[in-house]
C-alpha atoms as a PDB file:
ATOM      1  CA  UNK A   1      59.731 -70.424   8.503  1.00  0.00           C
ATOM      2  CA  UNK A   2      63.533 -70.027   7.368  1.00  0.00           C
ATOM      3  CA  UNK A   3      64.441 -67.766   5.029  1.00  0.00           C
ATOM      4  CA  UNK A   4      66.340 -68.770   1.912  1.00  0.00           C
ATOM      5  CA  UNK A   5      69.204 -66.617  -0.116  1.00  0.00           C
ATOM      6  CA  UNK A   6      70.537 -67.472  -3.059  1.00  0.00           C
ATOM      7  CA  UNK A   7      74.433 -67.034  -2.878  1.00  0.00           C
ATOM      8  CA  UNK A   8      77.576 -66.538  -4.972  1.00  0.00           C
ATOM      9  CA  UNK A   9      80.798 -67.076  -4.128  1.00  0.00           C
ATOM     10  CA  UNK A  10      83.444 -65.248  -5.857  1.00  0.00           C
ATOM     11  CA  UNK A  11      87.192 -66.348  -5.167  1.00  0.00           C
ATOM     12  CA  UNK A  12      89.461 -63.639  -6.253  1.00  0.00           C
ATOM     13  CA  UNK A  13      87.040 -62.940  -9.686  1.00  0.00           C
ATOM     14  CA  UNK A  14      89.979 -59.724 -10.811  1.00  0.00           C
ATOM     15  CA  UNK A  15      93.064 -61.974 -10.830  1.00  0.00           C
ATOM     16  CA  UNK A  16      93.444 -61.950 -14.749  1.00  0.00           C
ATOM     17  CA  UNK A  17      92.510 -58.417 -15.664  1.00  0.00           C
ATOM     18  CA  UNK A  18      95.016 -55.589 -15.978  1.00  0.00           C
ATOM     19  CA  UNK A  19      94.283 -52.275 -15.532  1.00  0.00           C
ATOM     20  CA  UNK A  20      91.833 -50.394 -12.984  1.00  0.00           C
ATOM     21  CA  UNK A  21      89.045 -49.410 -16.123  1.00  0.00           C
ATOM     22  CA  UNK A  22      88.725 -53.569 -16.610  1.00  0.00           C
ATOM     23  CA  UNK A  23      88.896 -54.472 -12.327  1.00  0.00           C
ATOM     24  CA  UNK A  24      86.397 -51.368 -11.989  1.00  0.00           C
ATOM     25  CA  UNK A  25      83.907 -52.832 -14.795  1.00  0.00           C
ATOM     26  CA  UNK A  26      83.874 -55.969 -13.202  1.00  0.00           C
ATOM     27  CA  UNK A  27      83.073 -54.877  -9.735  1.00  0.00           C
ATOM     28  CA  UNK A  28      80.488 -52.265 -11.754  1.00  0.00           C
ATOM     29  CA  UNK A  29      78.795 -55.899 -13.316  1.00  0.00           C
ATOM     30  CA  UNK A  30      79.273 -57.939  -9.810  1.00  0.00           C
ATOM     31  CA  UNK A  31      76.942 -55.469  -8.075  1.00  0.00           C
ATOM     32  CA  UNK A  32      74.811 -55.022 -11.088  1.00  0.00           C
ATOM     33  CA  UNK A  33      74.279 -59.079 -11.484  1.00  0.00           C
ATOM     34  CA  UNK A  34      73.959 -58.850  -7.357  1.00  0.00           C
ATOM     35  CA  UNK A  35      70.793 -56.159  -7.583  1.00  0.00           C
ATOM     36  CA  UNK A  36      69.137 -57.368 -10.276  1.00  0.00           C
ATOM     37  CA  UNK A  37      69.089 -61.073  -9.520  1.00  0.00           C
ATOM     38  CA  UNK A  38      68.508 -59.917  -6.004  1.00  0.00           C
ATOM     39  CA  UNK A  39      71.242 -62.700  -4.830  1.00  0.00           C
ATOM     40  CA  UNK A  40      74.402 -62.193  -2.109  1.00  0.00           C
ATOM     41  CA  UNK A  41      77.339 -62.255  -3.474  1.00  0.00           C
ATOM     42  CA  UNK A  42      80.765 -63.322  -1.161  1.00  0.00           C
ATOM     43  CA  UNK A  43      83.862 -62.082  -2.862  1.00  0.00           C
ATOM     44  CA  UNK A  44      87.451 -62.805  -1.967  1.00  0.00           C
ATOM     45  CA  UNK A  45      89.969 -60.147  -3.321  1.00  0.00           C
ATOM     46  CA  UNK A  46      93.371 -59.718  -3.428  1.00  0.00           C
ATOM     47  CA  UNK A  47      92.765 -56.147  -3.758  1.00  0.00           C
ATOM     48  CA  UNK A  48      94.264 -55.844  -7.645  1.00  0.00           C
ATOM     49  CA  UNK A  49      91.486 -53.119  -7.333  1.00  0.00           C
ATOM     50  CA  UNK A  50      91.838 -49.933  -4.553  1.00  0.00           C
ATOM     51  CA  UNK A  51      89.997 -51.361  -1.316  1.00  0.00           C
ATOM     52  CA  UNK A  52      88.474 -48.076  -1.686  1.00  0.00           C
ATOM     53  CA  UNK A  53      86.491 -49.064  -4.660  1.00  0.00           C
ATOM     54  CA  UNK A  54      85.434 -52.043  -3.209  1.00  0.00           C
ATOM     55  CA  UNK A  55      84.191 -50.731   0.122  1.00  0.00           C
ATOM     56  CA  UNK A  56      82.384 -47.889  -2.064  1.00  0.00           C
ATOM     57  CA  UNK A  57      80.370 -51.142  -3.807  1.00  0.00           C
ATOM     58  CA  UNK A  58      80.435 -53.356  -0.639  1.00  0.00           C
ATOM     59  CA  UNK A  59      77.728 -53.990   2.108  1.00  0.00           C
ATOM     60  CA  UNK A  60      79.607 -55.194   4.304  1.00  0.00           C
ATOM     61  CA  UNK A  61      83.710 -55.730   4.122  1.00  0.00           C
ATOM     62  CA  UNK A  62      85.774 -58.135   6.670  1.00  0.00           C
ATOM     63  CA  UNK A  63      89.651 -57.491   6.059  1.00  0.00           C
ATOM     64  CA  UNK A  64      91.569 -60.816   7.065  1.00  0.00           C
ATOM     65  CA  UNK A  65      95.205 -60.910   7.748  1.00  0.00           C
ATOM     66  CA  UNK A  66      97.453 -63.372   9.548  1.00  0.00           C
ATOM     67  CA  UNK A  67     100.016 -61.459  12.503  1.00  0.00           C
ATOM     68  CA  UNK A  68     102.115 -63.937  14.292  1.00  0.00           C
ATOM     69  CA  UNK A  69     100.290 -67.072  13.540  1.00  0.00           C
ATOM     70  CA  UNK A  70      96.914 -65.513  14.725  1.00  0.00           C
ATOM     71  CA  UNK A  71      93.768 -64.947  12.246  1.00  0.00           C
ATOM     72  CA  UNK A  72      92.782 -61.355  12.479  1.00  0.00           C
ATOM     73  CA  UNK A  73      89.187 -59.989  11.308  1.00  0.00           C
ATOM     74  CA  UNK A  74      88.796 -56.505  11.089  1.00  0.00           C
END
């Protein structure tokens, strides 16, 4: 039998907040909602927060950039 996961998909969920103390709240409350509801959560970032603090929070992180035309996944 399958397993099921309940999933969120977050695209870019800093772009309106200013200042590292509000980005680093809401990452604090992503992981927070993530734990306690038990759920996966995919975020997209733009990295308005240091992709340190995000890899500190993170599972798992995939870094995607574009280098002559080709997709790269790091």
């Amino acid at each position: 039998m399958a397993s099921t996961y309940n999933t969120i998909i977050l695209d870019e969920p800093f772009k309106h907040l200013k200042g590292h103390d509000a980005n680093q709240r809401v990452l604090d409350m992503v992981n927070e909602v993530s734990k306690k509801l038990n759920i996966q959560i995919i975020m997209i970032s733009d990295e308005r927060i240091p992709k340190e603090d995000i890899i500190a929070s993170a599972d798992k992180v995939f870094e995607i950039s574009i280098k002559d035309g080709k997709t790269i996944v790091k």
